[in-house]
N, C-alpha and C. Protein backbone atom coordinates (compact mmCIF):
# COMPACT_ATOMS: atom_id res chain seq x y z
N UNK A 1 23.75 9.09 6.02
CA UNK A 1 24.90 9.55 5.27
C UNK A 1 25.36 8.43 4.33
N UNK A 2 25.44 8.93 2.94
CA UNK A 2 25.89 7.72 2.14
C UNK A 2 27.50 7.64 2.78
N UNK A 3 27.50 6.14 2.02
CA UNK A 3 28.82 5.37 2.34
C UNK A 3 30.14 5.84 1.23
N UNK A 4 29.11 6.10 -0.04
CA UNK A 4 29.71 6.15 -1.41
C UNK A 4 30.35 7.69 -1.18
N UNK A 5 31.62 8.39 -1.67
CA UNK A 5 32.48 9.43 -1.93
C UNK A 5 31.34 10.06 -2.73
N UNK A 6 31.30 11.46 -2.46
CA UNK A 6 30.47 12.39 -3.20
C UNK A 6 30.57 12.78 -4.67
N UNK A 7 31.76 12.73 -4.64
CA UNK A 7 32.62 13.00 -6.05
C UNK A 7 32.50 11.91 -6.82
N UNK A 8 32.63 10.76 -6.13
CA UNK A 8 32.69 9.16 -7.18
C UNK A 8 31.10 9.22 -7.10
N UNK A 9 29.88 9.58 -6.36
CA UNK A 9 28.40 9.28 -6.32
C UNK A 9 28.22 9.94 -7.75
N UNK A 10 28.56 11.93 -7.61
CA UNK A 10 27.98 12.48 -8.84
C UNK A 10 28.58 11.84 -10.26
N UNK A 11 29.99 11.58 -10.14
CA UNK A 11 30.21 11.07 -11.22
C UNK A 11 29.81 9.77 -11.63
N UNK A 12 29.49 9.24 -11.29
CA UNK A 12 28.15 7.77 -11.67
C UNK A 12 27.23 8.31 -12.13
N UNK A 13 26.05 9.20 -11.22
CA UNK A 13 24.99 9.40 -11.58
C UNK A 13 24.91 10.19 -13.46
N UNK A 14 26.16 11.52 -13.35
CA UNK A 14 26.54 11.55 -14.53
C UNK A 14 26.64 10.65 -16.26
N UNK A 15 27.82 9.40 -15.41
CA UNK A 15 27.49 8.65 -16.64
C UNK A 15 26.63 7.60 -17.00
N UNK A 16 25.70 7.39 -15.74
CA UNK A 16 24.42 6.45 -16.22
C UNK A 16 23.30 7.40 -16.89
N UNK A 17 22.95 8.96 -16.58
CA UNK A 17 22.61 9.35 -17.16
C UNK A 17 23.01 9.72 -18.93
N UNK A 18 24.49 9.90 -19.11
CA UNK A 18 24.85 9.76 -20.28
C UNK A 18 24.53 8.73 -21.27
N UNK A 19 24.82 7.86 -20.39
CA UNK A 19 24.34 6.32 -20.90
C UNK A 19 22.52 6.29 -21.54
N UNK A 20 22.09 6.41 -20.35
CA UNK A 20 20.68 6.43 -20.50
C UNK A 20 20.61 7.12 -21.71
N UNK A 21 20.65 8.40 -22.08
CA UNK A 21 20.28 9.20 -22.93
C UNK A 21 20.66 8.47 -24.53
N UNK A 22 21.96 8.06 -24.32
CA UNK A 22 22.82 7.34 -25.72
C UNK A 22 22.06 6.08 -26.08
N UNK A 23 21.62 5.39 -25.37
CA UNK A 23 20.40 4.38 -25.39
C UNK A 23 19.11 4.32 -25.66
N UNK A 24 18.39 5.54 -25.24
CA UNK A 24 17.33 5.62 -25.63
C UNK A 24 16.33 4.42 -24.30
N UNK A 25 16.36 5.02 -23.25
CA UNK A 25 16.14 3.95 -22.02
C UNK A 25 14.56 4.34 -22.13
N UNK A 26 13.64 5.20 -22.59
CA UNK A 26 12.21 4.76 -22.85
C UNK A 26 11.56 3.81 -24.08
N UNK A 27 12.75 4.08 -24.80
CA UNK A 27 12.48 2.78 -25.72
C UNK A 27 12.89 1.65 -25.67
N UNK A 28 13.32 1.18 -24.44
CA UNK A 28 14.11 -0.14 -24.21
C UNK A 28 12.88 -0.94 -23.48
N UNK A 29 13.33 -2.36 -23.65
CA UNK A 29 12.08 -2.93 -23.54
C UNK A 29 12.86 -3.88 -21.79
N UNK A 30 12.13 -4.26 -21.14
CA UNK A 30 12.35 -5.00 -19.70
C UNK A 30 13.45 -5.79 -19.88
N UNK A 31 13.76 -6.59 -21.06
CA UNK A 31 14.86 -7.13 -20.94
C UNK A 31 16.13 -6.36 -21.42
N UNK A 32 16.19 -5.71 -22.10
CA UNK A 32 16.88 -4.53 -22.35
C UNK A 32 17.65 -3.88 -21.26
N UNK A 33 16.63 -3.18 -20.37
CA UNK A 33 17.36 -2.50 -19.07
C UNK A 33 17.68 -3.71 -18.46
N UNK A 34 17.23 -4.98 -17.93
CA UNK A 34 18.06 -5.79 -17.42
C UNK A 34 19.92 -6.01 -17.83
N UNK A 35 19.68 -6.17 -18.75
CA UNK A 35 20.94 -6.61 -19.45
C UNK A 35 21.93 -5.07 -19.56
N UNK A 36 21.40 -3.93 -19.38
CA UNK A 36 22.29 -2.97 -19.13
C UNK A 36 22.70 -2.69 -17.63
N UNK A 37 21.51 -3.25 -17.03
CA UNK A 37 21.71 -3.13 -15.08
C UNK A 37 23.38 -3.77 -15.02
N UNK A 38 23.36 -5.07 -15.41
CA UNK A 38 24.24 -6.11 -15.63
C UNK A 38 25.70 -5.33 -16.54
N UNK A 39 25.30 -4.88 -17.79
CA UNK A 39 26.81 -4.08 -18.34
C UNK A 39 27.34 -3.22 -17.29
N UNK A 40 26.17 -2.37 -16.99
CA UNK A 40 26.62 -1.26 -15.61
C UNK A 40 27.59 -2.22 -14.72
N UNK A 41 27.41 -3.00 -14.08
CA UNK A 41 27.98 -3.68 -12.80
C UNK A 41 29.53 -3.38 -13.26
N UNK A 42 29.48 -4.27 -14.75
CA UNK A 42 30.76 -4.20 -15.46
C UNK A 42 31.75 -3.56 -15.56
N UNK A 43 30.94 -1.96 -15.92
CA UNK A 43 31.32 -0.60 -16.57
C UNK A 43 32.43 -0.35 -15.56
N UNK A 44 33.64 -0.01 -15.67
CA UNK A 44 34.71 0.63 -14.99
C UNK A 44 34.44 2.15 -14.20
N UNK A 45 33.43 2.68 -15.64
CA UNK A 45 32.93 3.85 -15.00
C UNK A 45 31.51 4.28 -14.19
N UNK A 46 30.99 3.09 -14.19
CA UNK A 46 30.12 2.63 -13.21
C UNK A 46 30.12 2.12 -12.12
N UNK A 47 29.81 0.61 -12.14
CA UNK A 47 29.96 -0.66 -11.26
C UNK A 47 31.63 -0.21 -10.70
N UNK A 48 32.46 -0.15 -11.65
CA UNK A 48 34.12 -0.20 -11.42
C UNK A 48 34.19 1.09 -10.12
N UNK A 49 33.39 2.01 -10.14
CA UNK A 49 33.74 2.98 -9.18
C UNK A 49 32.96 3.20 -7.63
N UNK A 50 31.66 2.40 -7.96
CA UNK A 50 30.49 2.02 -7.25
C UNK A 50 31.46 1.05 -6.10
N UNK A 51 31.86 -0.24 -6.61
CA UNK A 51 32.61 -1.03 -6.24
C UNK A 51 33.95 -0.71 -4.77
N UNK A 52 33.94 0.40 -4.81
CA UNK A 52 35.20 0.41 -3.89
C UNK A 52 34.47 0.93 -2.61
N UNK A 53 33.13 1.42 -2.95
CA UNK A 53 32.64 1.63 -1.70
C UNK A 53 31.40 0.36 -1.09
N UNK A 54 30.36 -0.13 -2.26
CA UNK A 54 29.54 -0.96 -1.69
C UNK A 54 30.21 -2.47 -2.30
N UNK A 55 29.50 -3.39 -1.99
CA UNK A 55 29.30 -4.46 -2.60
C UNK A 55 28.63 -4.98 -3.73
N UNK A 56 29.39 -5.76 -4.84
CA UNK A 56 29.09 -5.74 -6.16
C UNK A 56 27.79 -6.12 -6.50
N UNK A 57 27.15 -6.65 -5.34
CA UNK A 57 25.70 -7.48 -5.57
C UNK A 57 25.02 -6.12 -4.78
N UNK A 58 25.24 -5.24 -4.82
CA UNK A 58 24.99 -3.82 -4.47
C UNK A 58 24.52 -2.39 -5.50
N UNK A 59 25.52 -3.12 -6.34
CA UNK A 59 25.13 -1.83 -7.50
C UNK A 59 24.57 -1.94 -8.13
N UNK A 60 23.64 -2.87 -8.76
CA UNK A 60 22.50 -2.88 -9.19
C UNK A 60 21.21 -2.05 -8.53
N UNK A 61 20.77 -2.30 -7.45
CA UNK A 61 20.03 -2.00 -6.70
C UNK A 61 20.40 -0.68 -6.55
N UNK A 62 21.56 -0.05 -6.12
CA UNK A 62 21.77 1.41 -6.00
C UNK A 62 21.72 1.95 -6.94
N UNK A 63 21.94 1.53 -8.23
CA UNK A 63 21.80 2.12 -9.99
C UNK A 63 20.01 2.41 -9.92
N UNK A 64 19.18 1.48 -9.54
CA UNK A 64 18.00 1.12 -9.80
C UNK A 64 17.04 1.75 -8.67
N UNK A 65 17.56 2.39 -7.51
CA UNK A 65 16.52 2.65 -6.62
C UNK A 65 17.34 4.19 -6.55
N UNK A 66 18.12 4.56 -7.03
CA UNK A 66 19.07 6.20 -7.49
C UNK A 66 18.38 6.79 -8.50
N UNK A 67 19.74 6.74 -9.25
CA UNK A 67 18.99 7.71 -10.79
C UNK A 67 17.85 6.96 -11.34
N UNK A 68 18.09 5.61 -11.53
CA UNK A 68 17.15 5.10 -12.45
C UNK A 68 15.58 5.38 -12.15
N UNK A 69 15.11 5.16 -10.62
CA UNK A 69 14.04 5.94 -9.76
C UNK A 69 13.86 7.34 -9.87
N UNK A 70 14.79 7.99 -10.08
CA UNK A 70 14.34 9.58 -10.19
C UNK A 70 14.84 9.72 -11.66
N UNK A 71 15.11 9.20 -12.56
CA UNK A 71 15.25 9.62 -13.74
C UNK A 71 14.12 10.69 -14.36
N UNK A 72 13.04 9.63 -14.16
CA UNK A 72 11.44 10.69 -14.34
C UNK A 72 11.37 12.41 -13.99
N UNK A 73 11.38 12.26 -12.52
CA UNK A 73 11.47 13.67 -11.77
C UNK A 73 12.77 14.41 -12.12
N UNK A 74 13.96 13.70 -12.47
CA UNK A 74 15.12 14.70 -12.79
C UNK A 74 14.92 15.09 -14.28
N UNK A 75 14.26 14.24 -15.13
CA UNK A 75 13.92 14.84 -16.43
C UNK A 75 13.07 15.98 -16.80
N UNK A 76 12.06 15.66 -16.08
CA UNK A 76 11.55 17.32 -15.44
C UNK A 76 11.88 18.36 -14.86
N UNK A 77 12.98 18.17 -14.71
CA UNK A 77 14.04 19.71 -13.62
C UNK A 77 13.52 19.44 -12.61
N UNK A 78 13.42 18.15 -11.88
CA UNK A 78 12.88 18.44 -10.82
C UNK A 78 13.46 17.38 -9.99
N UNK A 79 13.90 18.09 -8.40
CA UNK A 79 14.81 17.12 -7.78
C UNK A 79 16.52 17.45 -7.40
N UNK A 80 17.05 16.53 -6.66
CA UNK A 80 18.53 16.23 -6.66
C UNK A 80 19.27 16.15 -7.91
N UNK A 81 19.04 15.04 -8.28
CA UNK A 81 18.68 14.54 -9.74
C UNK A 81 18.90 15.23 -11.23
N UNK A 82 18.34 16.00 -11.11
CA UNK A 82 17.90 16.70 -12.42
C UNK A 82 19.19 17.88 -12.83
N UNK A 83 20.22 18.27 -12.16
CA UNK A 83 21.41 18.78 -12.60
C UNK A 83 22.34 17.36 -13.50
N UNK A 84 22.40 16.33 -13.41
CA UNK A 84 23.12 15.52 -14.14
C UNK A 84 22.11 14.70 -15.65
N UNK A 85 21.31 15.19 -15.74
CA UNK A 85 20.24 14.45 -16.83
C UNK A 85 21.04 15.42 -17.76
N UNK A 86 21.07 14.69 -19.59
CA UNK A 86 21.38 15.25 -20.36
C UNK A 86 20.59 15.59 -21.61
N UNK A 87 19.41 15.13 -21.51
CA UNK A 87 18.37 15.38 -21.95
C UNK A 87 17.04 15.73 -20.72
N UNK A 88 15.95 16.72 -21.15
CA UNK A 88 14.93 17.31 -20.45
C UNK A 88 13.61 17.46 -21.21
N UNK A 89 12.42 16.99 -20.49
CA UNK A 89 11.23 17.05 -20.88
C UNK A 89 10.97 18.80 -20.37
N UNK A 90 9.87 19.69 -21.51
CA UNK A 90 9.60 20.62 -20.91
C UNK A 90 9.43 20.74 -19.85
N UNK A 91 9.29 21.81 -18.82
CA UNK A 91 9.52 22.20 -17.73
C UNK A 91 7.82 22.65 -17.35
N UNK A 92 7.50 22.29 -16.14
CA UNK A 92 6.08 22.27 -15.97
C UNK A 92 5.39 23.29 -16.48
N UNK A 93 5.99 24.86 -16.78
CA UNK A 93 5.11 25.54 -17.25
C UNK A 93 5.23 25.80 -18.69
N UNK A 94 5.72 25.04 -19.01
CA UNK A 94 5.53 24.54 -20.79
C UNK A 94 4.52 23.72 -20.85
N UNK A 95 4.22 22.87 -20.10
CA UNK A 95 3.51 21.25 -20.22
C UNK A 95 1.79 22.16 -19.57
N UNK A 96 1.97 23.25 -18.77
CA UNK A 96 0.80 24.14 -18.22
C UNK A 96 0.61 24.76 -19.57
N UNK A 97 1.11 25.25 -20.52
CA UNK A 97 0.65 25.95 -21.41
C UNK A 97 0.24 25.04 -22.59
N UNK A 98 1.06 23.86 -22.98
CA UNK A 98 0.35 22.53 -23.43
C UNK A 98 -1.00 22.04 -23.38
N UNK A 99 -1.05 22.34 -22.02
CA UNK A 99 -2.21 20.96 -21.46
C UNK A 99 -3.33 21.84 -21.57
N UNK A 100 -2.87 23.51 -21.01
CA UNK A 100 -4.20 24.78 -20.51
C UNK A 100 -4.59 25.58 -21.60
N UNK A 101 -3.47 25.88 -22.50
CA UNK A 101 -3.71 27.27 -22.85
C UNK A 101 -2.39 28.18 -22.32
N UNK A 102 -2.08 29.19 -23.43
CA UNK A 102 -1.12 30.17 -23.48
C UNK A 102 -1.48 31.14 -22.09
N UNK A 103 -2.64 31.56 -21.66
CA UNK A 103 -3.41 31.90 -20.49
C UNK A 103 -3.13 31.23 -19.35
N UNK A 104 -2.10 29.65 -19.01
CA UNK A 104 -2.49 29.68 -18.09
C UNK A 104 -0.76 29.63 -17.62
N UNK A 105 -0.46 29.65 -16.33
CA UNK A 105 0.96 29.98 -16.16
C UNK A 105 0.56 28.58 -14.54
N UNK A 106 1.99 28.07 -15.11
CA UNK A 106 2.42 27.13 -13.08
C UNK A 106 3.06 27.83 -12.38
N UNK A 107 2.43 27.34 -11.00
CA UNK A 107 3.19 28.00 -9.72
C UNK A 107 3.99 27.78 -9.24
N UNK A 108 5.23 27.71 -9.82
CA UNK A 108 6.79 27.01 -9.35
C UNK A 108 6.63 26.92 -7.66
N UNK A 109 6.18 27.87 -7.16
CA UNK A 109 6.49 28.18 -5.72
C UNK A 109 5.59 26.47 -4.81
N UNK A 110 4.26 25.94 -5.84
CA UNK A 110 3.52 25.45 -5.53
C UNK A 110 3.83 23.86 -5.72
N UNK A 111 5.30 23.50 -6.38
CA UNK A 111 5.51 22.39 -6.65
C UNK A 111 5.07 21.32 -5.33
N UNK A 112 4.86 19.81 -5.89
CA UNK A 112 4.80 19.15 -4.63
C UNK A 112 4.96 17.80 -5.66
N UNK A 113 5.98 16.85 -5.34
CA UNK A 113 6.28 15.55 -6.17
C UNK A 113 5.36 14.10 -5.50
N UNK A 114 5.83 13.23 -6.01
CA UNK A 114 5.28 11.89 -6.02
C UNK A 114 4.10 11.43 -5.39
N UNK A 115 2.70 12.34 -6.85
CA UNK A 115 3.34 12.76 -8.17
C UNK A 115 3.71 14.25 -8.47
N UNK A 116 4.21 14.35 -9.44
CA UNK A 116 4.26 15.58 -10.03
C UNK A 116 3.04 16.36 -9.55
N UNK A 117 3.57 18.00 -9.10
CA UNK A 117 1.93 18.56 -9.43
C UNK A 117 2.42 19.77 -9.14
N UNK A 118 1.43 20.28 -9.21
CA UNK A 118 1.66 22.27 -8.55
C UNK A 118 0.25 22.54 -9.72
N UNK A 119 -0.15 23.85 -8.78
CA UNK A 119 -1.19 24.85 -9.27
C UNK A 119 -1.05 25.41 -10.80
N UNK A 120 -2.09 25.64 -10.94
CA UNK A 120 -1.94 26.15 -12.41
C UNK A 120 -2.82 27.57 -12.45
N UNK A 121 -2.66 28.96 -12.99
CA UNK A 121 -3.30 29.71 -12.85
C UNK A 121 -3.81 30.29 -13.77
N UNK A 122 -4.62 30.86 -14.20
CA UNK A 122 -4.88 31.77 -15.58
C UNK A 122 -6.02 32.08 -15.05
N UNK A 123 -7.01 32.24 -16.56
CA UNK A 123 -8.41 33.32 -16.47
C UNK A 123 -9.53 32.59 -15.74
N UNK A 124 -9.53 31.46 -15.27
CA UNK A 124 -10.84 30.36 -14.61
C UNK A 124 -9.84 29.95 -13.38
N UNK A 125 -10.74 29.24 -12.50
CA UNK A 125 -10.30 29.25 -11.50
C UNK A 125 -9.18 28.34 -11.14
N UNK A 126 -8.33 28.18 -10.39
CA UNK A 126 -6.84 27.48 -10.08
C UNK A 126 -7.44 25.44 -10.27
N UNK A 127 -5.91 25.50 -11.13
CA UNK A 127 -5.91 23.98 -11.40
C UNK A 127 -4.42 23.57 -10.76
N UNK A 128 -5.23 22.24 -10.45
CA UNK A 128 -4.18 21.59 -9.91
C UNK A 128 -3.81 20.34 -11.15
N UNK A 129 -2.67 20.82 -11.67
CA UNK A 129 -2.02 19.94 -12.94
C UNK A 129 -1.51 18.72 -12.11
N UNK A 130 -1.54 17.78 -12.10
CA UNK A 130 -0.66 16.34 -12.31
C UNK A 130 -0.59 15.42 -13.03
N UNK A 131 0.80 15.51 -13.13
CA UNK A 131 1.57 15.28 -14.37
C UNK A 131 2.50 13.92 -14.14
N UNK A 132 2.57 13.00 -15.40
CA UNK A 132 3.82 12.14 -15.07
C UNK A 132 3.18 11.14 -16.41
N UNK A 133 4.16 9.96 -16.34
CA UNK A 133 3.90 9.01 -17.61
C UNK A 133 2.96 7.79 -17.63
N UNK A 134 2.33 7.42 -18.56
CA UNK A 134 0.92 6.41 -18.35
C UNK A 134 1.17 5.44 -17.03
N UNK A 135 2.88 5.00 -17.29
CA UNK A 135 3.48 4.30 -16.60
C UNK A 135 2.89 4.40 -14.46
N UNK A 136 2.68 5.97 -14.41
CA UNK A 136 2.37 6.08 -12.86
C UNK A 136 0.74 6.59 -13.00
N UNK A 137 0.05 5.67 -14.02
CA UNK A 137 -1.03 6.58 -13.85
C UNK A 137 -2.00 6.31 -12.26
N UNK A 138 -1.70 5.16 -11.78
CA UNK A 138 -2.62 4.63 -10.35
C UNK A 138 -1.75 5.87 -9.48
N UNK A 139 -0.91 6.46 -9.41
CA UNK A 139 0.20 7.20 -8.52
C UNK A 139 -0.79 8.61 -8.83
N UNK A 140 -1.54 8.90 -10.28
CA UNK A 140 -1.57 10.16 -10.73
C UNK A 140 -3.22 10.34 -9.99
N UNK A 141 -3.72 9.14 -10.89
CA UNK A 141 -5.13 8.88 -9.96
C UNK A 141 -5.22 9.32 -8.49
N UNK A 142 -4.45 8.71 -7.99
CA UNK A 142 -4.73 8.76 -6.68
C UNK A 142 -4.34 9.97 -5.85
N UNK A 143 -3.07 10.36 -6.57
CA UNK A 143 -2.66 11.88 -6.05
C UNK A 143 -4.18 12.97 -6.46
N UNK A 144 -5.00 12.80 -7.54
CA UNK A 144 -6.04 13.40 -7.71
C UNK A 144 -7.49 13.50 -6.75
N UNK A 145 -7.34 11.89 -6.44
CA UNK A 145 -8.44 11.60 -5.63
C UNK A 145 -7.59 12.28 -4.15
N UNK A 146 -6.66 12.42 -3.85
CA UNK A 146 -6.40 12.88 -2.54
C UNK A 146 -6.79 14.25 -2.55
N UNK A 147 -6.09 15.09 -3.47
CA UNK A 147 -6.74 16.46 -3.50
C UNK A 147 -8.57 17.04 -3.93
N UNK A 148 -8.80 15.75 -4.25
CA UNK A 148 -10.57 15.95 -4.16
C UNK A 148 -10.93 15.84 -2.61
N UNK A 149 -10.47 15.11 -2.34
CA UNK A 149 -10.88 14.92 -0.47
C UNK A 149 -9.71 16.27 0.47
N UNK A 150 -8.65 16.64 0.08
CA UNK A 150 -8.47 17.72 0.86
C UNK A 150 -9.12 19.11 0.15
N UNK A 151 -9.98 19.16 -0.78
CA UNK A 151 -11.11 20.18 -1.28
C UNK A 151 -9.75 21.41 -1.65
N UNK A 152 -9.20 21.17 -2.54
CA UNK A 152 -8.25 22.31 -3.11
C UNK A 152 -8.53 22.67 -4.09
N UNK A 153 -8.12 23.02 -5.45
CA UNK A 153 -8.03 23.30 -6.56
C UNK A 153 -8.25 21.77 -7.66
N UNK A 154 -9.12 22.16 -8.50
CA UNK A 154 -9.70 20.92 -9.06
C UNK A 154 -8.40 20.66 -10.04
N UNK A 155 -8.41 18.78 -9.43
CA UNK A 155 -7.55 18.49 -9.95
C UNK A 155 -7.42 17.70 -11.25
N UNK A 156 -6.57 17.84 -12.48
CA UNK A 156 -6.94 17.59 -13.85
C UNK A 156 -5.32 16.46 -14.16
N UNK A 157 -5.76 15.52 -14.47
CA UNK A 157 -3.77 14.61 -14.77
C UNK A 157 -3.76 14.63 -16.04
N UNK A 158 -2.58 15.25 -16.45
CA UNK A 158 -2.10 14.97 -17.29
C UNK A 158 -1.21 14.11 -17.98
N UNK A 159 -0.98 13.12 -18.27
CA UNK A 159 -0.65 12.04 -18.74
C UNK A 159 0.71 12.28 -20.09
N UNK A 160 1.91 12.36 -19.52
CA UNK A 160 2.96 12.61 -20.90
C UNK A 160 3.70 11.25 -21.25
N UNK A 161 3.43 11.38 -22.74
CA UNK A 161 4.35 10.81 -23.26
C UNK A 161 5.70 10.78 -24.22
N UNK A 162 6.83 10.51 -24.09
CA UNK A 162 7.68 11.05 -25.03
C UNK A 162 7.31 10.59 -26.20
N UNK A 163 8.01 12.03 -27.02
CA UNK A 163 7.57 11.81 -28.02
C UNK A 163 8.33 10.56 -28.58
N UNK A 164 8.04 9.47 -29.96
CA UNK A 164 8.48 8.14 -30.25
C UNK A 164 7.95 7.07 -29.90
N UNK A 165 6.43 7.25 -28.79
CA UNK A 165 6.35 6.54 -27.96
C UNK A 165 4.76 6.61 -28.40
N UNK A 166 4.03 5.57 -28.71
CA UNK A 166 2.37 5.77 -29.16
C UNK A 166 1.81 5.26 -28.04
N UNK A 167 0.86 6.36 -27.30
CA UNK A 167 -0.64 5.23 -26.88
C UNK A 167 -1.48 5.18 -27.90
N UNK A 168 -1.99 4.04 -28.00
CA UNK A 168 -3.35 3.60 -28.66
C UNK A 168 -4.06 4.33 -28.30
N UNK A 169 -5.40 4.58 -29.21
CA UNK A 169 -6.70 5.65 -29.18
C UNK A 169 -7.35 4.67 -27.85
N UNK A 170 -7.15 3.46 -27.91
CA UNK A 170 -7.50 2.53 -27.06
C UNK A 170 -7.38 2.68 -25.52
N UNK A 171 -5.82 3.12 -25.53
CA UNK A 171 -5.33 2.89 -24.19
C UNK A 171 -5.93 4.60 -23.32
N UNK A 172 -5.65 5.59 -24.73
CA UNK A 172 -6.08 6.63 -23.82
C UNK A 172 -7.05 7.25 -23.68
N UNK A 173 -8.65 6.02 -24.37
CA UNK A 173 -9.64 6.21 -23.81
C UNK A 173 -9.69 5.49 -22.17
N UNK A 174 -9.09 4.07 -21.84
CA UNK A 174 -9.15 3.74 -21.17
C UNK A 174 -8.20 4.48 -19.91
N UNK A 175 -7.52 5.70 -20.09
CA UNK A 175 -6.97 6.09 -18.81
C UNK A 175 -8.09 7.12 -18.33
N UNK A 176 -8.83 7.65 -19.55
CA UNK A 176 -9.74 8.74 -18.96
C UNK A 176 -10.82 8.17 -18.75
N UNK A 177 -11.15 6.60 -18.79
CA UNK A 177 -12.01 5.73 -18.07
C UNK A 177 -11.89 5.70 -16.75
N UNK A 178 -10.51 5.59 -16.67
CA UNK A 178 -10.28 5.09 -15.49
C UNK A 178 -9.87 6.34 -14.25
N UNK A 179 -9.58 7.57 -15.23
CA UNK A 179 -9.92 8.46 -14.11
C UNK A 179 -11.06 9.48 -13.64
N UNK A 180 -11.92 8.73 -14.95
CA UNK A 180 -13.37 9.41 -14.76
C UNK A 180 -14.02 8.84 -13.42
N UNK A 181 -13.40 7.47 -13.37
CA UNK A 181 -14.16 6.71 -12.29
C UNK A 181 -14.33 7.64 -10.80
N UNK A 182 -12.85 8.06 -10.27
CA UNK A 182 -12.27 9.19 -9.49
C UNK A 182 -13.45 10.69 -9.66
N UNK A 183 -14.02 10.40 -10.76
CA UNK A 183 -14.59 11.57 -11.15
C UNK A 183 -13.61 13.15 -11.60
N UNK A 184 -12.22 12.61 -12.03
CA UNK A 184 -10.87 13.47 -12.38
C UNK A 184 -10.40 13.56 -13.79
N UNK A 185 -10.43 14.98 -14.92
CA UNK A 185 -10.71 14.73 -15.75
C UNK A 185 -8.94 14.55 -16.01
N UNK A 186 -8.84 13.87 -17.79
CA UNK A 186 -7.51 13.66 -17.92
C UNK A 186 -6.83 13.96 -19.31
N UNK A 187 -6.11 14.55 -19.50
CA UNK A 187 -5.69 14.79 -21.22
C UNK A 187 -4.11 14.17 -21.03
N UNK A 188 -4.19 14.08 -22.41
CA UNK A 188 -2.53 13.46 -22.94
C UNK A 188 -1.56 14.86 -23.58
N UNK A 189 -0.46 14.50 -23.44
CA UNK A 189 0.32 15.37 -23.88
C UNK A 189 1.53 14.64 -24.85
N UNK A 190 2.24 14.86 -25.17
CA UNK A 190 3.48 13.92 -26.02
C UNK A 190 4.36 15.31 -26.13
N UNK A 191 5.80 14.79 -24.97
CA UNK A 191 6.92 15.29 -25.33
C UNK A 191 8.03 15.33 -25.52
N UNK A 192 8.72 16.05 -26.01
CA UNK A 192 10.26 15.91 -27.03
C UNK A 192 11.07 16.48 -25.92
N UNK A 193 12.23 15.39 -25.71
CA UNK A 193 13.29 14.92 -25.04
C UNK A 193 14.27 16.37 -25.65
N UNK A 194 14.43 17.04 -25.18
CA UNK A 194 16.04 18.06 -25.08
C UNK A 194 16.83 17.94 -24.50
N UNK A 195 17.84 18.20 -25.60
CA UNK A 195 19.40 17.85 -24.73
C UNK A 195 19.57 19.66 -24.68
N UNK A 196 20.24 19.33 -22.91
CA UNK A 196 20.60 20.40 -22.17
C UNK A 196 22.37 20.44 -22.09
């Protein structure tokens, strides 16, 4: 059971997500989010409300292993999480019709996280989509190679990036290097951030 008031928890998670969004937190570079971890502590409407329940050398870490950890999965509608995000990456069966074809539809019912994934269905036989950013690709790999060894639905990663954000022709030969190795094939996608 958290320690933190429910009402003071959502309203944090709220305005770090606000925050996040007003910032532009995939285009921020490592020292960047440091130095906002640090404003947060500050923030009255952060740190300032965080503060009455944990310890100040506390809210960092709870900013950072909270929303900031599920930011990903709540940007996807997916999660606890994902009611306070104010911007949203398509929703898996947008990113299924992206990646497959207008033919192929996701199996909401079939979701399963970290990583991203669920079935994919249309006119050839069931795919198993997993999905997430270059950033988790050893997480995506490996969620692939697991479902090759539990013999399910062949599994294909898809690799998103927001849009604003370039891989090199370089980098995303080398992810489908690296998940060819797995013997798991891999395409890129690039998508645009909506505010909800």
């Amino acid at each position: 059971m958290s320690i933190i008031d429910e009402d003071i928890r959502r309203e944090v998670i709220a305005e770090v997500y606000r925050q996040v969004d007003e910032l532009d937190w995939d285009g921020m570079s490592q020292r960047e989010r440091a130095d906002r971890y640090v404003n947060w502590i500050d923030d009255p409407l952060v740190g300032g409300k965080l503060t009455r329940f944990i310890a100040r050398d506390r809210v960092r870490v709870w900013i950072k292993d909270g929303p900031i950890k599920e930011l990903p999965r709540a940007r996807f509608g997916i999660g606890p999480y994902a009611r306070f995000v104010v911007s949203r990456y398509p929703e898996m069966e947008e990113i299924a019709r992206q990646a497959f074809g207008i033919d192929w539809v996701a199996d909401r019912r079939t979701l399963g996280v970290k990583p991203n994934r669920c079935l994919v269905r249309g006119p050839g036989p069931d795919i198993l989509m997993i999905w997430g950013p270059d950033t988790s690709l050893a997480e995506l790999t490996w969620g692939g190679i697991n479902a090759r060894v539990d013999r399910g639905a062949e599994p294909i990663i898809v690799v998103t990036t927001p849009q604003g954000t370039r891989l090199s022709e370089g980098e995303k030969h080398r992810h489908r290097l690296l998940a060819g190795v797995a013997g798991i094939e891999l395409r890129h996608l690039t998508l645009r951030l909506v505010r909800v």
